[in-house]
PDB file of N, CA and C in Angstrom:
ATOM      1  N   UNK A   1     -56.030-189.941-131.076  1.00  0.00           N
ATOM      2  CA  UNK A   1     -57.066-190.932-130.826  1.00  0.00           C
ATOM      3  C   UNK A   1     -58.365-190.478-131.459  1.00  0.00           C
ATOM      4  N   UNK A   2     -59.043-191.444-131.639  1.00  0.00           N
ATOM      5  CA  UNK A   2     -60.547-191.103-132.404  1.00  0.00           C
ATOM      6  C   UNK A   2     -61.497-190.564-131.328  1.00  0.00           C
ATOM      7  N   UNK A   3     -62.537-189.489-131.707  1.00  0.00           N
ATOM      8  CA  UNK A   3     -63.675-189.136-130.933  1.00  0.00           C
ATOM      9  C   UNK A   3     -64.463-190.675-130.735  1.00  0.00           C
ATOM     10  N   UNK A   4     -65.115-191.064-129.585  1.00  0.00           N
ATOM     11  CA  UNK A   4     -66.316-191.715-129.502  1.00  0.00           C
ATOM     12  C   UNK A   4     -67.395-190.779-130.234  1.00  0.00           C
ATOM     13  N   UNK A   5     -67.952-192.075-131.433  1.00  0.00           N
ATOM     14  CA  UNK A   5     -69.243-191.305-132.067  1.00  0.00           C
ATOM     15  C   UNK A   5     -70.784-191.611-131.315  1.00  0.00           C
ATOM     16  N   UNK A   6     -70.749-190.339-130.726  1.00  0.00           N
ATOM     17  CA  UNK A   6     -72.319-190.594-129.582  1.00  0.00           C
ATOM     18  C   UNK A   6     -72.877-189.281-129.927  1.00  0.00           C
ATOM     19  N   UNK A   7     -74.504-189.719-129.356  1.00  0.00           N
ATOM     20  CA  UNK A   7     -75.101-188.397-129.957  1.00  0.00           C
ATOM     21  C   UNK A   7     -75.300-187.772-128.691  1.00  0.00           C
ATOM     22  N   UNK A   8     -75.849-186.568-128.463  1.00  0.00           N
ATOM     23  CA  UNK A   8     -76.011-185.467-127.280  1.00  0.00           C
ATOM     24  C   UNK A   8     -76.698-186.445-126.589  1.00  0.00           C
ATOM     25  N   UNK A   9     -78.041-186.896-126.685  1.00  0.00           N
ATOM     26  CA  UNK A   9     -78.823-187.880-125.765  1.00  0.00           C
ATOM     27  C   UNK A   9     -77.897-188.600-125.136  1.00  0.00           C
ATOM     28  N   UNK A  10     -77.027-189.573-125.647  1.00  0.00           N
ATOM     29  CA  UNK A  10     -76.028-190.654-125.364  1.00  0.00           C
ATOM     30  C   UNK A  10     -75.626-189.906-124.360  1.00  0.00           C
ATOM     31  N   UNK A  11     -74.730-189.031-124.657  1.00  0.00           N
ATOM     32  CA  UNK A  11     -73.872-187.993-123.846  1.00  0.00           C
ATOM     33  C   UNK A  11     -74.254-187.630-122.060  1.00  0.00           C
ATOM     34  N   UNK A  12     -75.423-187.377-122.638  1.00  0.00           N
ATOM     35  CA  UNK A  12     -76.312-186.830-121.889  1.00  0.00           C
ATOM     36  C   UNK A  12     -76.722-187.866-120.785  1.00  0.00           C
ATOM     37  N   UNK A  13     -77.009-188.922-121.379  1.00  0.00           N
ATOM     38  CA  UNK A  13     -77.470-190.116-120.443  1.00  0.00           C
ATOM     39  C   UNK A  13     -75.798-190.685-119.446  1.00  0.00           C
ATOM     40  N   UNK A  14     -75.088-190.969-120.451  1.00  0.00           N
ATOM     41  CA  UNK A  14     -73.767-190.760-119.138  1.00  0.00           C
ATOM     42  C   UNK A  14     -73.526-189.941-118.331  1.00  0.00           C
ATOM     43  N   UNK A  15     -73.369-188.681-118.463  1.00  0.00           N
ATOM     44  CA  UNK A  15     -72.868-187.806-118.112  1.00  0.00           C
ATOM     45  C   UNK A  15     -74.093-187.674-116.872  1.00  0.00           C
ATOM     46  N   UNK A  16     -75.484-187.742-117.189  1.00  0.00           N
ATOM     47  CA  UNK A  16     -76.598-187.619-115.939  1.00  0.00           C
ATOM     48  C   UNK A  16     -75.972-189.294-114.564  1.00  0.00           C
ATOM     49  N   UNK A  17     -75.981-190.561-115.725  1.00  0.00           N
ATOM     50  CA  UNK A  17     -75.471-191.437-114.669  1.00  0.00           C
ATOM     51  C   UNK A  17     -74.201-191.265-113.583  1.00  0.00           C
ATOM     52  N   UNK A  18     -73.191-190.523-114.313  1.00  0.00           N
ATOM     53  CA  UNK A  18     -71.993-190.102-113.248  1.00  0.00           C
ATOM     54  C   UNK A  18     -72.417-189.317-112.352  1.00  0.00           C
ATOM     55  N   UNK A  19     -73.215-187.932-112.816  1.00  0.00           N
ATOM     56  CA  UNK A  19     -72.930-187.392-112.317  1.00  0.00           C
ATOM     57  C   UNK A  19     -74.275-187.739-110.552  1.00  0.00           C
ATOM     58  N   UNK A  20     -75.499-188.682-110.972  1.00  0.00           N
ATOM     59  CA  UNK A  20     -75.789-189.260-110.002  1.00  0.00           C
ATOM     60  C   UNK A  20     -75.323-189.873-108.859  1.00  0.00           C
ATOM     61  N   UNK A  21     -74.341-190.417-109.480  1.00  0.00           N
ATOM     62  CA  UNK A  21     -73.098-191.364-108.638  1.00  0.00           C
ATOM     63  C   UNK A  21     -72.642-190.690-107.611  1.00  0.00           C
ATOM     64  N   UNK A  22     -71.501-189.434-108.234  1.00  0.00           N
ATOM     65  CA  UNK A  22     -70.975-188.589-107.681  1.00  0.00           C
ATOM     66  C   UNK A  22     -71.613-187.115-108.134  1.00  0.00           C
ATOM     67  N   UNK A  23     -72.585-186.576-107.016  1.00  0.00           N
ATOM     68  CA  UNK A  23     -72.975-185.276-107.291  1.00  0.00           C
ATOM     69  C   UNK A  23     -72.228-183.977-107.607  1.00  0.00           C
ATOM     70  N   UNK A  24     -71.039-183.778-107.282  1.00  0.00           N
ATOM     71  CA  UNK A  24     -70.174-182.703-106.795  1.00  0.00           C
ATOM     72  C   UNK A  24     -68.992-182.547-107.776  1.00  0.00           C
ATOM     73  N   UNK A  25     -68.517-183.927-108.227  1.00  0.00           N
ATOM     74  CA  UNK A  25     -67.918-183.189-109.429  1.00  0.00           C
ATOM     75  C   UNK A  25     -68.144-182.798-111.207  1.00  0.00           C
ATOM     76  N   UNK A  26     -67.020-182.250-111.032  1.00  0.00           N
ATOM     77  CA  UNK A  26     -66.903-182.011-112.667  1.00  0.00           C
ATOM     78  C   UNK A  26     -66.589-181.982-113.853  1.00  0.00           C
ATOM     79  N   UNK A  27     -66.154-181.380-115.301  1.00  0.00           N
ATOM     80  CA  UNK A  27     -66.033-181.801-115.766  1.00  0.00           C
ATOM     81  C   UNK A  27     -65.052-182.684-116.289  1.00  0.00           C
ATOM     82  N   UNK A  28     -63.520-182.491-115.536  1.00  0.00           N
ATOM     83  CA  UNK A  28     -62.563-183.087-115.497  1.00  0.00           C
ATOM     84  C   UNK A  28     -62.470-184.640-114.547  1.00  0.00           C
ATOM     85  N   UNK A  29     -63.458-184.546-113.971  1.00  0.00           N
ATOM     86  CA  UNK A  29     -63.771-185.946-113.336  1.00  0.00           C
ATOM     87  C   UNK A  29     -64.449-186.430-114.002  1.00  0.00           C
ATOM     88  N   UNK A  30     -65.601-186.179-114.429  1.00  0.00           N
ATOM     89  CA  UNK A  30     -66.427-187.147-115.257  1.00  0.00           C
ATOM     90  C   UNK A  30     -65.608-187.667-116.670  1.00  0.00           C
ATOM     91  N   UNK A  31     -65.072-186.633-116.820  1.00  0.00           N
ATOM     92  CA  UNK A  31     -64.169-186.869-118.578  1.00  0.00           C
ATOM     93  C   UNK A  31     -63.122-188.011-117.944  1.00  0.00           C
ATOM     94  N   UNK A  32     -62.418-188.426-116.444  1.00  0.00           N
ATOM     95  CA  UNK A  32     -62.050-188.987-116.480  1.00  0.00           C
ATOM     96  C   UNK A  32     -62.920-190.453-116.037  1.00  0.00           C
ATOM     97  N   UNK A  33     -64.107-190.815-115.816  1.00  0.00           N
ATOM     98  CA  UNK A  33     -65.106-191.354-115.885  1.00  0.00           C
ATOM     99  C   UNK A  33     -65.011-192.180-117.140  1.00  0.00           C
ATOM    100  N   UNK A  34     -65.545-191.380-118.025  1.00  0.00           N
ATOM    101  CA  UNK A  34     -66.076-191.491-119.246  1.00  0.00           C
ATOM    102  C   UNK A  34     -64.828-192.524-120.259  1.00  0.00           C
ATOM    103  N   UNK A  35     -63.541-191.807-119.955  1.00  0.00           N
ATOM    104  CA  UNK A  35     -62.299-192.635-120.550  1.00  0.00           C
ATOM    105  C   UNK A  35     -61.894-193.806-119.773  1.00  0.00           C
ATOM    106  N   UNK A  36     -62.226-194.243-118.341  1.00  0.00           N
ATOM    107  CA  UNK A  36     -62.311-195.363-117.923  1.00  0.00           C
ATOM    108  C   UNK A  36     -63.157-196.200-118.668  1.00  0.00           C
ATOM    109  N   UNK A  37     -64.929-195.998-119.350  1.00  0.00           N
ATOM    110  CA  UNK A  37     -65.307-196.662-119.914  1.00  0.00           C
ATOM    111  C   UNK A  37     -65.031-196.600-121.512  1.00  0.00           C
ATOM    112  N   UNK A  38     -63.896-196.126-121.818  1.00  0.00           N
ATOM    113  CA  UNK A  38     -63.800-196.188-122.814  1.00  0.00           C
ATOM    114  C   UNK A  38     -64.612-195.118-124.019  1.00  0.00           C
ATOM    115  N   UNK A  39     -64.924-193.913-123.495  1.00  0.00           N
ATOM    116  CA  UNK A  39     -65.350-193.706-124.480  1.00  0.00           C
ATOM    117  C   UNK A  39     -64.479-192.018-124.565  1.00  0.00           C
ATOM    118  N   UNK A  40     -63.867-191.391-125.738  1.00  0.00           N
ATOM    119  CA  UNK A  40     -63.365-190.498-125.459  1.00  0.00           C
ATOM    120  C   UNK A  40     -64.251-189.417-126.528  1.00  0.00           C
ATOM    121  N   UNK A  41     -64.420-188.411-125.519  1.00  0.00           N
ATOM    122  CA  UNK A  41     -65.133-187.027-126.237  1.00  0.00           C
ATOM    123  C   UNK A  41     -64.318-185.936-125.396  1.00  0.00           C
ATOM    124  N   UNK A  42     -64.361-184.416-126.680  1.00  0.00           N
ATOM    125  CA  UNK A  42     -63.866-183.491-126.226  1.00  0.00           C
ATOM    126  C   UNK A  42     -63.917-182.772-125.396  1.00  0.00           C
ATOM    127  N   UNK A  43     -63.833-181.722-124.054  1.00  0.00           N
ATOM    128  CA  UNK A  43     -63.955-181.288-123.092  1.00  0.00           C
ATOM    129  C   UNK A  43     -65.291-180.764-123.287  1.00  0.00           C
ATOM    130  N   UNK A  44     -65.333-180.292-124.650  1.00  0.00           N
ATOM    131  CA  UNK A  44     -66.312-178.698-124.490  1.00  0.00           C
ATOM    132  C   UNK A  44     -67.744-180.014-124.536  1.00  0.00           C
ATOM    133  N   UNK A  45     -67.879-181.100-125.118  1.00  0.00           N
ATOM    134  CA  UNK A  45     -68.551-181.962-125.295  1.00  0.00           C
ATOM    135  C   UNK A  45     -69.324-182.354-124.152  1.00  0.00           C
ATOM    136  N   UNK A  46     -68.668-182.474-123.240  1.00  0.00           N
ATOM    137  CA  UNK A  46     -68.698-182.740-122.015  1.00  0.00           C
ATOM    138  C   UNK A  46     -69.604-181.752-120.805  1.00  0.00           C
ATOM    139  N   UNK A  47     -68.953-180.608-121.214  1.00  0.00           N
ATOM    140  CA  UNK A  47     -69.665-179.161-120.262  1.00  0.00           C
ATOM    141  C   UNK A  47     -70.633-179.006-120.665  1.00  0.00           C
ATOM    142  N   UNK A  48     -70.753-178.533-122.593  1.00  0.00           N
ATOM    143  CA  UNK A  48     -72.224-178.451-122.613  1.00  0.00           C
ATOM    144  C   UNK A  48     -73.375-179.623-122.294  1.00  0.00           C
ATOM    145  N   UNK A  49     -73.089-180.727-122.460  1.00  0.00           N
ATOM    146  CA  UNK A  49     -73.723-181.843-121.554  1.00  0.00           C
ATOM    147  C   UNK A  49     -73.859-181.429-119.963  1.00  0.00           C
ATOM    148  N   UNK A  50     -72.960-181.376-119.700  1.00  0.00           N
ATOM    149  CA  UNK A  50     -73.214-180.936-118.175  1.00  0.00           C
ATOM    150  C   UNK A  50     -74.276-179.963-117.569  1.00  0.00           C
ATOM    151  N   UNK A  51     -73.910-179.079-118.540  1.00  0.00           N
ATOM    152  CA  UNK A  51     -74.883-178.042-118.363  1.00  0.00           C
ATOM    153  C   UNK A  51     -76.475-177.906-118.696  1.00  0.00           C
ATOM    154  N   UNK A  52     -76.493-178.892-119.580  1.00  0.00           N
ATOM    155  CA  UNK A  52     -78.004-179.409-119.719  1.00  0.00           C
ATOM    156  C   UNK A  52     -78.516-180.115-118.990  1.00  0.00           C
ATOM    157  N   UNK A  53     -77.503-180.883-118.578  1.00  0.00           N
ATOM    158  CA  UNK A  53     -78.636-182.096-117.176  1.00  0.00           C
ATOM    159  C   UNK A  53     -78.339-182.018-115.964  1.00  0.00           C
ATOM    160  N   UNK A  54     -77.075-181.061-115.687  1.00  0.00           N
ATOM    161  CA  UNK A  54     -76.708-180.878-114.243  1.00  0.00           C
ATOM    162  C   UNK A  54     -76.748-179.598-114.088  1.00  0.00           C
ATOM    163  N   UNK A  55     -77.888-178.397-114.469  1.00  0.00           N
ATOM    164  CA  UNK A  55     -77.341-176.918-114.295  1.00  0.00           C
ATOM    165  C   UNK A  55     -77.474-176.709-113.201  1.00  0.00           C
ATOM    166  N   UNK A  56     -78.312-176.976-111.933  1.00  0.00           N
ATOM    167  CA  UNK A  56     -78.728-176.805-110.947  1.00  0.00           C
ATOM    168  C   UNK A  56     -77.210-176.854-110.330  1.00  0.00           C
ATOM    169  N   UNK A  57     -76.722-178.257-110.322  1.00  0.00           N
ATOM    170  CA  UNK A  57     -75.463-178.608-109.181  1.00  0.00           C
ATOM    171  C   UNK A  57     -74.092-177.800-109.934  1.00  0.00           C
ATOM    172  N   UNK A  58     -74.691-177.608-111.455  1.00  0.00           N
ATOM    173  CA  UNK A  58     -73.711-176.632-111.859  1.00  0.00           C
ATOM    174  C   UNK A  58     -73.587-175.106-111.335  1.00  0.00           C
ATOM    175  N   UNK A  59     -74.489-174.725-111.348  1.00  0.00           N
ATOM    176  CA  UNK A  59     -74.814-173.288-109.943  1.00  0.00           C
ATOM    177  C   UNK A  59     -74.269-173.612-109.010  1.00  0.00           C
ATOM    178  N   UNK A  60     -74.901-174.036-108.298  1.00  0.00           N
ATOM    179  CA  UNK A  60     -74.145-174.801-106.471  1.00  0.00           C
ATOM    180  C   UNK A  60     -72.659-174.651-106.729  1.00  0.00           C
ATOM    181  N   UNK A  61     -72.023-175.198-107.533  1.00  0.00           N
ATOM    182  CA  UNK A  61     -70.426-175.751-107.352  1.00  0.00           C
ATOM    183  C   UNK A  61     -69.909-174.444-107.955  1.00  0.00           C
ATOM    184  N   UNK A  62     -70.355-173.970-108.668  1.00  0.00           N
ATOM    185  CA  UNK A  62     -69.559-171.947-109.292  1.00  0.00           C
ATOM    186  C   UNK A  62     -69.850-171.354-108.130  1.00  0.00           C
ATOM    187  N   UNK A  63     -71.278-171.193-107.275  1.00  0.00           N
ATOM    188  CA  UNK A  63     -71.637-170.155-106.414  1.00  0.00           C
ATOM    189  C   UNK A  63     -70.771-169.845-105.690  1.00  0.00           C
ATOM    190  N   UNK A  64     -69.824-170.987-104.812  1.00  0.00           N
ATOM    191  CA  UNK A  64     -68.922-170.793-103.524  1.00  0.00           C
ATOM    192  C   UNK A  64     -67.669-171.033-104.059  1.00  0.00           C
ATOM    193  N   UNK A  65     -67.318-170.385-105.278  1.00  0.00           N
ATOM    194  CA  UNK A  65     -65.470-170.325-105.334  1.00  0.00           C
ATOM    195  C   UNK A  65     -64.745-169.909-104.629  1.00  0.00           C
ATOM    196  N   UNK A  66     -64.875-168.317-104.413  1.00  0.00           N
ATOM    197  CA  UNK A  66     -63.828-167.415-103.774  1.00  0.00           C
ATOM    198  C   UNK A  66     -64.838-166.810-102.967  1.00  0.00           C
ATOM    199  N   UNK A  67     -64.906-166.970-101.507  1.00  0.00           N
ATOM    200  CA  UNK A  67     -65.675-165.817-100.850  1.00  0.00           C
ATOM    201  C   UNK A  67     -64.443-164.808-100.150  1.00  0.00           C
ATOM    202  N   UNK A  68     -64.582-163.723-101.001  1.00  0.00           N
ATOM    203  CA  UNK A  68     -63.517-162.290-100.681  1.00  0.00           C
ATOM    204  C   UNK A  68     -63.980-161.687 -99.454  1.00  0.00           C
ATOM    205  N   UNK A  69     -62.788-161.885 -98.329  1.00  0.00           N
ATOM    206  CA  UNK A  69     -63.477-161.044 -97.185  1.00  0.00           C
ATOM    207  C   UNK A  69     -63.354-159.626 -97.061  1.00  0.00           C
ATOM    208  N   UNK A  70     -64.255-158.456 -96.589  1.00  0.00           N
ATOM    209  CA  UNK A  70     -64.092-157.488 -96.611  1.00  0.00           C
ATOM    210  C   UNK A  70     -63.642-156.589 -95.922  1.00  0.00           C
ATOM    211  N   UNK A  71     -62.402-155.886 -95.971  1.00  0.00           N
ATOM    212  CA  UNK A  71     -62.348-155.076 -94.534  1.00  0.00           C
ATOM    213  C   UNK A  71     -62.015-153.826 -94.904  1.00  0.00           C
ATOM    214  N   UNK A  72     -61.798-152.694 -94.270  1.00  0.00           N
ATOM    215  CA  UNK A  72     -61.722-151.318 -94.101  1.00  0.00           C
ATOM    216  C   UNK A  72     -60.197-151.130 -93.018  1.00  0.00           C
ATOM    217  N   UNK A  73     -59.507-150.664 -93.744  1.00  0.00           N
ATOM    218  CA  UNK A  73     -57.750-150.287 -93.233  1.00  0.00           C
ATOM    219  C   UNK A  73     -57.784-148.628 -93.658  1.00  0.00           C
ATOM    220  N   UNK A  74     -56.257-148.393 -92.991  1.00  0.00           N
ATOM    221  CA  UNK A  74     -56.561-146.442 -92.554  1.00  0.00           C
ATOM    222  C   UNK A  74     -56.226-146.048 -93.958  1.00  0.00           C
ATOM    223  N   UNK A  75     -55.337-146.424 -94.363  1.00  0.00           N
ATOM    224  CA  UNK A  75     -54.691-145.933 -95.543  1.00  0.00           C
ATOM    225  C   UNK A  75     -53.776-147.001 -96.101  1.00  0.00           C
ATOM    226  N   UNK A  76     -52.935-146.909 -97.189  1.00  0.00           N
ATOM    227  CA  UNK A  76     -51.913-147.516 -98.018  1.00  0.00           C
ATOM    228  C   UNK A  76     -50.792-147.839 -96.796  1.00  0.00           C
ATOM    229  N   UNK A  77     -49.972-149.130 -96.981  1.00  0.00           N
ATOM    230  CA  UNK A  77     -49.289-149.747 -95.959  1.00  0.00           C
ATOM    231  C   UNK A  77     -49.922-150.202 -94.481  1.00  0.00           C
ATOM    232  N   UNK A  78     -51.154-150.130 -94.529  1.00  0.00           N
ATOM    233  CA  UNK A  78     -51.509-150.295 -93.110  1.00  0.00           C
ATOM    234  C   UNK A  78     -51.864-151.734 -92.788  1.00  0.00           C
ATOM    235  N   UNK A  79     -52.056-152.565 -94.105  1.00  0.00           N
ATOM    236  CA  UNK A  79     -52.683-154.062 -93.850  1.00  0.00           C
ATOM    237  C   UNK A  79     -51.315-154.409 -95.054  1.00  0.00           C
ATOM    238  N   UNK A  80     -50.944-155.925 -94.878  1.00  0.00           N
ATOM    239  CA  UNK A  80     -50.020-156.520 -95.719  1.00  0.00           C
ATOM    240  C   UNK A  80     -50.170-158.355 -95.703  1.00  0.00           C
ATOM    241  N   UNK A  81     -50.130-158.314 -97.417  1.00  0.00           N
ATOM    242  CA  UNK A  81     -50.467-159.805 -97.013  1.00  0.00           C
ATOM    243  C   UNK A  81     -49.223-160.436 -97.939  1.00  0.00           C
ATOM    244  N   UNK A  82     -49.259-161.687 -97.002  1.00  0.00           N
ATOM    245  CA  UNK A  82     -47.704-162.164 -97.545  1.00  0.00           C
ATOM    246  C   UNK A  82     -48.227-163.687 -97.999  1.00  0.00           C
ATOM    247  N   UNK A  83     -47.569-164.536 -98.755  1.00  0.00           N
ATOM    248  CA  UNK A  83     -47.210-165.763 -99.327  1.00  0.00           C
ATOM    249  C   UNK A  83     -46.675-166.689 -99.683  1.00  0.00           C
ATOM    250  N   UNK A  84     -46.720-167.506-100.290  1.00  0.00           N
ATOM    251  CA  UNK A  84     -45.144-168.617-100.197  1.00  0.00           C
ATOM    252  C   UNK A  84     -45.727-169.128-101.323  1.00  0.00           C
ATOM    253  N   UNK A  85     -44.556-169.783-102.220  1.00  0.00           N
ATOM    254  CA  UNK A  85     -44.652-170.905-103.005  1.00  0.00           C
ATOM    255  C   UNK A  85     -43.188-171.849-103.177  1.00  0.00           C
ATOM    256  N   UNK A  86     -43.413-172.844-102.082  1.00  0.00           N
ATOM    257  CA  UNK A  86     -42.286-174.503-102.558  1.00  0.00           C
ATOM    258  C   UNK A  86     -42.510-175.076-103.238  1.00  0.00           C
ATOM    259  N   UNK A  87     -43.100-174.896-104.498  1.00  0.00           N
ATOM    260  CA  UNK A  87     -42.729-175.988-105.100  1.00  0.00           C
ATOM    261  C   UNK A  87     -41.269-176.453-106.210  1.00  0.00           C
ATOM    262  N   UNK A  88     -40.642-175.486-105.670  1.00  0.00           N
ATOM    263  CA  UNK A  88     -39.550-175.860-106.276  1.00  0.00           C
ATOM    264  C   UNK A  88     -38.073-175.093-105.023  1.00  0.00           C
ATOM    265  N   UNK A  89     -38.881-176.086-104.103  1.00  0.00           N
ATOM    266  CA  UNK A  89     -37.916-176.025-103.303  1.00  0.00           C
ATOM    267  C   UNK A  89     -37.141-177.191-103.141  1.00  0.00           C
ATOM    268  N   UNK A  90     -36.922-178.423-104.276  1.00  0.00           N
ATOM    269  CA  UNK A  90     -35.998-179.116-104.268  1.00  0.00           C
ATOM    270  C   UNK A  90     -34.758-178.896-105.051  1.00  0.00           C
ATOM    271  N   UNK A  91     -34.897-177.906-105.972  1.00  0.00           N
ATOM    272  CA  UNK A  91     -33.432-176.909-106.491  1.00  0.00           C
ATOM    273  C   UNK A  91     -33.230-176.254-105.995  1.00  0.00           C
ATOM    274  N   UNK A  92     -33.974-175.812-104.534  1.00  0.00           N
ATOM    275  CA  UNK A  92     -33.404-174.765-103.783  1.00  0.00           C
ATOM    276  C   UNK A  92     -33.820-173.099-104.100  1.00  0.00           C
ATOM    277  N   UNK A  93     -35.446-173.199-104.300  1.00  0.00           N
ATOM    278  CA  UNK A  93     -36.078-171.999-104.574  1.00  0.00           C
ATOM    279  C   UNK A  93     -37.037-171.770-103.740  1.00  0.00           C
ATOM    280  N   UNK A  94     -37.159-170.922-102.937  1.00  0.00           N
ATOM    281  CA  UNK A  94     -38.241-170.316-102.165  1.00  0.00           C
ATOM    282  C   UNK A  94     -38.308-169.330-102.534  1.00  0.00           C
ATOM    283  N   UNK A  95     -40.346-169.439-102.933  1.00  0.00           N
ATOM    284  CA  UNK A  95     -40.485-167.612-103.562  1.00  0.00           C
ATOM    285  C   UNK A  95     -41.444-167.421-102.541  1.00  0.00           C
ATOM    286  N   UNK A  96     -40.886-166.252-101.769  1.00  0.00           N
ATOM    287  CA  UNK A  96     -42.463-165.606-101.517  1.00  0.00           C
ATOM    288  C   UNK A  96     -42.547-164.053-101.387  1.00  0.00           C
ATOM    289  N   UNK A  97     -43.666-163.617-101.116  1.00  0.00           N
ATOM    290  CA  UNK A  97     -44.229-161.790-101.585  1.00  0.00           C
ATOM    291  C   UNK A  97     -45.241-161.834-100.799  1.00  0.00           C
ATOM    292  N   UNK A  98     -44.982-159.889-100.656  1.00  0.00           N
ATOM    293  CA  UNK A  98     -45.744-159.805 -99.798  1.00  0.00           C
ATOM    294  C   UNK A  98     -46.381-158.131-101.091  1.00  0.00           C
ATOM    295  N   UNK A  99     -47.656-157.959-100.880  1.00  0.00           N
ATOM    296  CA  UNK A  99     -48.152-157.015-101.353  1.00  0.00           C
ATOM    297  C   UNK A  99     -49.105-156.104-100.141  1.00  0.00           C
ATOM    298  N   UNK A 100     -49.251-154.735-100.706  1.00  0.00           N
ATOM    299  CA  UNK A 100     -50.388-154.111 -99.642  1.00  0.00           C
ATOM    300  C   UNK A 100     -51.901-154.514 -99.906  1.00  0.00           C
ATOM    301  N   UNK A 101     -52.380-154.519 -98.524  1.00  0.00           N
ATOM    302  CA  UNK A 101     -53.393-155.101 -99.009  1.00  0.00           C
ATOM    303  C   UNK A 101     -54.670-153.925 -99.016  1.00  0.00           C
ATOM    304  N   UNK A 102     -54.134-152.668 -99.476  1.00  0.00           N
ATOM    305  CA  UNK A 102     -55.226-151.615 -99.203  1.00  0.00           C
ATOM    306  C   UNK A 102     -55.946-151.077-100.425  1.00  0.00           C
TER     307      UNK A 102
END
């Protein structure tokens, strides 16, 4: 498919209207935004736009990814954390693991 030919301003001015709309997401929402109205540009097109008119809410939404909790165990084997993954438990696969968590 062809790029939409728009300039950074253009860009910029959508990408500020969505992201007014909806404060919180990103760039994979707005890109799907943007191809509802028809206009298609490349990802990276998109972020660095983002990042010019939304850096603020772009902070906010990186700040709270992973908060790692911290703890203190005696030694090796003393804490253990375990997991699961179904998604391919309709062929009849259940994976799960357990690692130390020290």
């Amino acid at each position: 498919r062809e790029w939409s030919d728009l300039t950074d301003d253009e860009i910029d001015e959508l990408v500020s209207e969505i992201s007014l709309a909806h404060p919180f997401v990103g760039t994979t929402i707005i890109l799907g935004h943007l191809e509802a109205r028809e206009v298609h540009l490349p990802r990276e097109r998109v972020q660095e736009s983002l990042r010019r008119v939304d850096l603020l809410e772009l902070n906010f939404r990186w700040s709270g990814i992973i908060k790692r909790r911290v703890y203190r165990v005696r030694g090796a084997n003393a804490l253990w954390h375990n997991d699961g993954n179904e998604k391919l438990r309709s062929w009849g696969f259940w994976v799960h693991g357990c690692i130390d968590g020290h």
